[in-house]
Protein backbone atom coordinates (compact mmCIF):
# COMPACT_ATOMS: atom_id res chain seq x y z
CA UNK A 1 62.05 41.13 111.41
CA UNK A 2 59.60 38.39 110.48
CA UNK A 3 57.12 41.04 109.69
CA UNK A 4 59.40 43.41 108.18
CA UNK A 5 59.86 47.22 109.26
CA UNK A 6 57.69 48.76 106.91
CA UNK A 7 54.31 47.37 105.57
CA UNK A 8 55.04 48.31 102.50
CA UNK A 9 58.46 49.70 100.73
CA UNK A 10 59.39 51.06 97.20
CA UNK A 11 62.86 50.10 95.88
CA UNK A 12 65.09 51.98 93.47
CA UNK A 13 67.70 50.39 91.79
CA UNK A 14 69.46 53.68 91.09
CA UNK A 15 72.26 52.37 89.09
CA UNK A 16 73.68 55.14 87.15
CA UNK A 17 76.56 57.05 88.84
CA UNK A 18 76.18 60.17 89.96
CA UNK A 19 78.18 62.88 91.03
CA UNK A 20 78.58 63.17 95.05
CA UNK A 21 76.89 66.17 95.06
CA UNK A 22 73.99 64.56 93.17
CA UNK A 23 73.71 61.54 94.96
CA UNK A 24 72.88 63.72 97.94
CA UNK A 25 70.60 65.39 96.79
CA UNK A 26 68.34 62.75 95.06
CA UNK A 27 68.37 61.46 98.50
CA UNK A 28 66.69 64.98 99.78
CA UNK A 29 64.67 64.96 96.90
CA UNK A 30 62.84 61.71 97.76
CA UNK A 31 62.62 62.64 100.89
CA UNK A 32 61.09 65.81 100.34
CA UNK A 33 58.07 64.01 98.64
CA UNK A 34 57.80 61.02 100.07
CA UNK A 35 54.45 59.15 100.72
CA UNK A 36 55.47 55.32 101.50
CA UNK A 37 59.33 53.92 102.72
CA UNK A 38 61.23 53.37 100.25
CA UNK A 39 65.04 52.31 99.82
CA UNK A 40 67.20 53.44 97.34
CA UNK A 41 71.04 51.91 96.28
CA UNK A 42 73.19 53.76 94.43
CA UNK A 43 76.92 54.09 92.92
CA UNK A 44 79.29 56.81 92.60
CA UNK A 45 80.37 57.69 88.94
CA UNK A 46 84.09 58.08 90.52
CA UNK A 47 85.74 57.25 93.89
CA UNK A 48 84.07 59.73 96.54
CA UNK A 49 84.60 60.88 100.07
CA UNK A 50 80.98 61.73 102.03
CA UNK A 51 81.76 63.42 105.73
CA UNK A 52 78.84 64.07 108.33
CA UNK A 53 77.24 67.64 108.39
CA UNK A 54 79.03 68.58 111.89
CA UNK A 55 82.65 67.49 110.01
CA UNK A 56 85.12 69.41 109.64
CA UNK A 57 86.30 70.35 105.85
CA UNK A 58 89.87 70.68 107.09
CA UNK A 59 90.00 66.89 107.86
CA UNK A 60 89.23 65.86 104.68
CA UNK A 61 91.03 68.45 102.22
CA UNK A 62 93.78 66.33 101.69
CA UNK A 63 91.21 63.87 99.46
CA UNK A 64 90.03 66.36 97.30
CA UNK A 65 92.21 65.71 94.56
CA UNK A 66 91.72 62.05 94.61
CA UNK A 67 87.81 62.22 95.66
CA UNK A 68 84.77 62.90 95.19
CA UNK A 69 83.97 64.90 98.37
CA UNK A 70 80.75 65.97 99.45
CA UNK A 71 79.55 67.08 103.11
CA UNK A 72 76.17 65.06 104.30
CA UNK A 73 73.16 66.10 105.87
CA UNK A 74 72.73 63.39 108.00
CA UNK A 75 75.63 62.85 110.72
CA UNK A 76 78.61 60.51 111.55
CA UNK A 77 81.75 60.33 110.06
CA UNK A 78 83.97 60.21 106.96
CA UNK A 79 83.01 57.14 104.77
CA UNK A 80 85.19 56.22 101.59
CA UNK A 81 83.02 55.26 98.59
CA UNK A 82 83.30 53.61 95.24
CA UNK A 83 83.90 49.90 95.99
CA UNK A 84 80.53 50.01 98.42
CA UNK A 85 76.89 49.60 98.21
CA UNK A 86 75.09 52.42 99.59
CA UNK A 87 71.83 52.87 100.16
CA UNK A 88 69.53 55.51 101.43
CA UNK A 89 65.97 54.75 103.47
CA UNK A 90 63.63 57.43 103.20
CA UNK A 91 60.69 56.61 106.13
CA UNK A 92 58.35 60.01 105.82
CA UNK A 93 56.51 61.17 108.96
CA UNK A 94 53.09 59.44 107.99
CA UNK A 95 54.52 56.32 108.50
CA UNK A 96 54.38 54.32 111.58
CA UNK A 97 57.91 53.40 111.82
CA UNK A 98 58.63 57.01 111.83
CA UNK A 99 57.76 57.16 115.38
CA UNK A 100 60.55 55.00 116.53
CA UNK A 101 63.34 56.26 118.37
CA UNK A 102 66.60 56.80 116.07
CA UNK A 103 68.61 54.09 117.72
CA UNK A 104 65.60 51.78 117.53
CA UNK A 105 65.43 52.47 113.82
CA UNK A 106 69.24 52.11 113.33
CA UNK A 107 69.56 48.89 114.91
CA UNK A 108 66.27 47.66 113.32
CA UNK A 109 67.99 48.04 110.09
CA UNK A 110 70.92 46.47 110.91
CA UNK A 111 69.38 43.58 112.14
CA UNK A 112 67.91 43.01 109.22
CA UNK A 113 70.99 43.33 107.50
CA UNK A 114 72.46 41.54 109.16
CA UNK A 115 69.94 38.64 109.11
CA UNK A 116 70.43 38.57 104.97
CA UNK A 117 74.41 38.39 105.45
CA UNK A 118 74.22 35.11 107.91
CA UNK A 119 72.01 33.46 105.56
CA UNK A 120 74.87 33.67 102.52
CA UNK A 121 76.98 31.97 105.53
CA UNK A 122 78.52 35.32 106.83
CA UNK A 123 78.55 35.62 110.84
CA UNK A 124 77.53 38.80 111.38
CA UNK A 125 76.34 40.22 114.37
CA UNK A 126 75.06 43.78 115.21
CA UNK A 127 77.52 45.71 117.58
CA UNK A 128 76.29 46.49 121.34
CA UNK A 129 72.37 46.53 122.44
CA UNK A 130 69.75 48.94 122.04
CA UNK A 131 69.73 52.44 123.32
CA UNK A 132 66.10 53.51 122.91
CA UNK A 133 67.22 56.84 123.99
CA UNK A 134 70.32 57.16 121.83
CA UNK A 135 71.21 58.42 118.62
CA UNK A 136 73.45 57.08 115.51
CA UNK A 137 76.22 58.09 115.04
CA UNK A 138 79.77 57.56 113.84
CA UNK A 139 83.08 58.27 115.01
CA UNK A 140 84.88 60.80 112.76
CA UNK A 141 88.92 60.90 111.30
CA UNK A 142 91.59 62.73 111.97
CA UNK A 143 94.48 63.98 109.15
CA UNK A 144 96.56 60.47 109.35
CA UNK A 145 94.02 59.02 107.73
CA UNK A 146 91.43 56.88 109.58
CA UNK A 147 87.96 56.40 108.18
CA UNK A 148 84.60 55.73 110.06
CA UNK A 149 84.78 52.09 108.91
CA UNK A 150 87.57 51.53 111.38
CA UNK A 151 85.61 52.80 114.27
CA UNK A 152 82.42 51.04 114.85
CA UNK A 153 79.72 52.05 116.76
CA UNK A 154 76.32 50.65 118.54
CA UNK A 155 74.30 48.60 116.11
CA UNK A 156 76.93 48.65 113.24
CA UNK A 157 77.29 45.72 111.74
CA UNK A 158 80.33 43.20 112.22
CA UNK A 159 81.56 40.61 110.88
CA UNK A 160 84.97 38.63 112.86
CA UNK A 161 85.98 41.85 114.14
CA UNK A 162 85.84 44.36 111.72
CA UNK A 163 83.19 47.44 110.59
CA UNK A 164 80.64 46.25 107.14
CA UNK A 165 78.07 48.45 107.44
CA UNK A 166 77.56 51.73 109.41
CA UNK A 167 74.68 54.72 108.34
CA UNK A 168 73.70 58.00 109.62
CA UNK A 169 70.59 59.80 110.03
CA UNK A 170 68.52 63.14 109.62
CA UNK A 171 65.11 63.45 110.75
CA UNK A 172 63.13 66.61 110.25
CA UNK A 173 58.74 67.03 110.16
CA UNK A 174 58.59 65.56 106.30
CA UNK A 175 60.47 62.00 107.31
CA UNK A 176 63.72 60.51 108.13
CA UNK A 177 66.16 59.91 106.09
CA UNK A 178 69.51 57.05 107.00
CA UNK A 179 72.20 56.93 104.41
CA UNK A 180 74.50 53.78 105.13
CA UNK A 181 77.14 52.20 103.45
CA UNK A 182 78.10 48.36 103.12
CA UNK A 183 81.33 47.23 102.25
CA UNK A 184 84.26 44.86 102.64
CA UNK A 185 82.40 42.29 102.26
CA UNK A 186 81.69 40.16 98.64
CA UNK A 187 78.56 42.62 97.31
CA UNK A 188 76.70 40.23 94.66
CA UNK A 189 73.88 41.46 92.90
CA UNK A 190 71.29 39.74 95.12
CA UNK A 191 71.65 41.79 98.08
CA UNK A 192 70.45 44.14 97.88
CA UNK A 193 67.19 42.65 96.60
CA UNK A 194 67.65 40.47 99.64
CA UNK A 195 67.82 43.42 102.26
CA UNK A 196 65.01 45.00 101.12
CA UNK A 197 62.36 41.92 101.14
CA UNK A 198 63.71 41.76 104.85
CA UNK A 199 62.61 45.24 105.50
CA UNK A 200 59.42 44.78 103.92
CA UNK A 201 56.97 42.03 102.95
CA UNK A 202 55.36 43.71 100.34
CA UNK A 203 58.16 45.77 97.93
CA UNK A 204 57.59 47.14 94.56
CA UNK A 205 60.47 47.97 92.54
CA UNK A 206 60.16 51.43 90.78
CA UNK A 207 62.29 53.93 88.82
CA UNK A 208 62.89 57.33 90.56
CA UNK A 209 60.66 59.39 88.18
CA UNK A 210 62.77 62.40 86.70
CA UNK A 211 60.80 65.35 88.32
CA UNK A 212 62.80 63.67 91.22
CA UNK A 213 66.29 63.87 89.29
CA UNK A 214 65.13 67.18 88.45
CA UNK A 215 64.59 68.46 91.72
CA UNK A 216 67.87 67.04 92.77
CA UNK A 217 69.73 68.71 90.23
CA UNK A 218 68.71 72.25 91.41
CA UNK A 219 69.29 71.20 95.34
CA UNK A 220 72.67 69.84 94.04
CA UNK A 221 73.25 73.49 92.33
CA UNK A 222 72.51 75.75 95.41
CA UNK A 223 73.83 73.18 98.55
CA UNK A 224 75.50 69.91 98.14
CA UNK A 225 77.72 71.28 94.80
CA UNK A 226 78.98 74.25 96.34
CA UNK A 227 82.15 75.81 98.12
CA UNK A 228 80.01 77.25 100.60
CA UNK A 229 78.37 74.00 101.91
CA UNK A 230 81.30 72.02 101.52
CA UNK A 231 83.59 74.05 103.55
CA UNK A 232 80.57 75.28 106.53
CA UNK A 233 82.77 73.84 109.38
């Protein structure tokens, strides 16, 4: 990662809570008109529940009174939020990076991650080797209660043992978009700002302009807010 991923990256600081629904969606609205990478981290204006796009609703319906819950479009698992920092890496098809296999681009992340956590004095390692042919995924939970963060995968992140960072993806011809999720570890406010200067050399910190918000607002409305979507499996 000397080099960084990307040559050059645009950061959002996106740090306003959102709905579940809407925090979704601003992620598919960047990557609908994305040019250059860019990372965004976000909150959750109230504890939320995000489960892959192949989950099953059943699994999850005894959180909805005490969660947030929204079904993804990427993959993987159930991941509990409101104590996390999440982030979302939007990569769109023009880019070189975009190119790279899935796994490559997972565990390129988490590398990099993981190289910003072992300089604050963490030891954390990324989980298994490189499958260039592989995909990301997560392990899903069951009714007693289990969450993805207790199953880790290849290239998750570790640290002594246990799950602190774990994403999933969705590629389509515009880009590819990872959502991942960092937690049980001490967040400070550096970083973030940290994990992105890993990714690229060269980032420029901008506000997501509000014909973004916008746009997310209306995909929240007719896919990510309603029964329909939420209850597809």
């Amino acid at each position: 990662m000397t080099n960084g991923l990307f040559a050059a990256l645009y950061v959002h600081f996106d740090d306003r809570g959102h709905s579940a629904a809407l925090n979704m969606a601003v992620d598919e609205a960047l990557l609908e008109g994305a040019t250059v990478p860019s990372i965004r981290f976000y909150r959750w204006q109230s504890p939320a529940l995000s489960f892959g796009y192949f989950g099953k609703y059943s699994e999850v319906a005894i959180y909805a009174g005490a969660r947030d819950l929204v079904r993804r479009w990427t993959g993987g698992g159930v991941v509990f939020h409101g104590e996390d920092l999440t982030y979302a890496i939007i990569i769109p098809a023009s880019d070189p990076a975009f190119h790279d296999s899935s796994m490559t681009l997972y565990e390129t992340i988490h590398r990099a991650l993981a190289d910003v956590l072992n300089r604050t004095g963490e030891q954390a390692i990324v989980a298994g080797g490189a499958d260039p042919g592989g995909i990301a995924t997560a392990k899903g939970v069951n009714a007693s209660g289990g969450n993805c963060f207790a199953n880790a995968v290849r290239a998750d992140v570790m640290i002594d043992g246990r799950k602190v960072a774990g994403a999933a993806q969705r590629r389509t011809r515009r880009g590819l978009l990872q959502q991942g999720s960092i937690q049980g570890i001490d967040l400070d406010i550096a970083l973030a700002d940290r994990f992105a200067n890993v990714l690229s050399p060269s980032c420029t910190q901008l506000k997501i302009e509000e014909e973004i918000f916008q746009r997310a607002r209306e995909i929240a409305e007719q896919k990510y807010g309603t029964d329909k979507w939420l209850r597809k499996r």
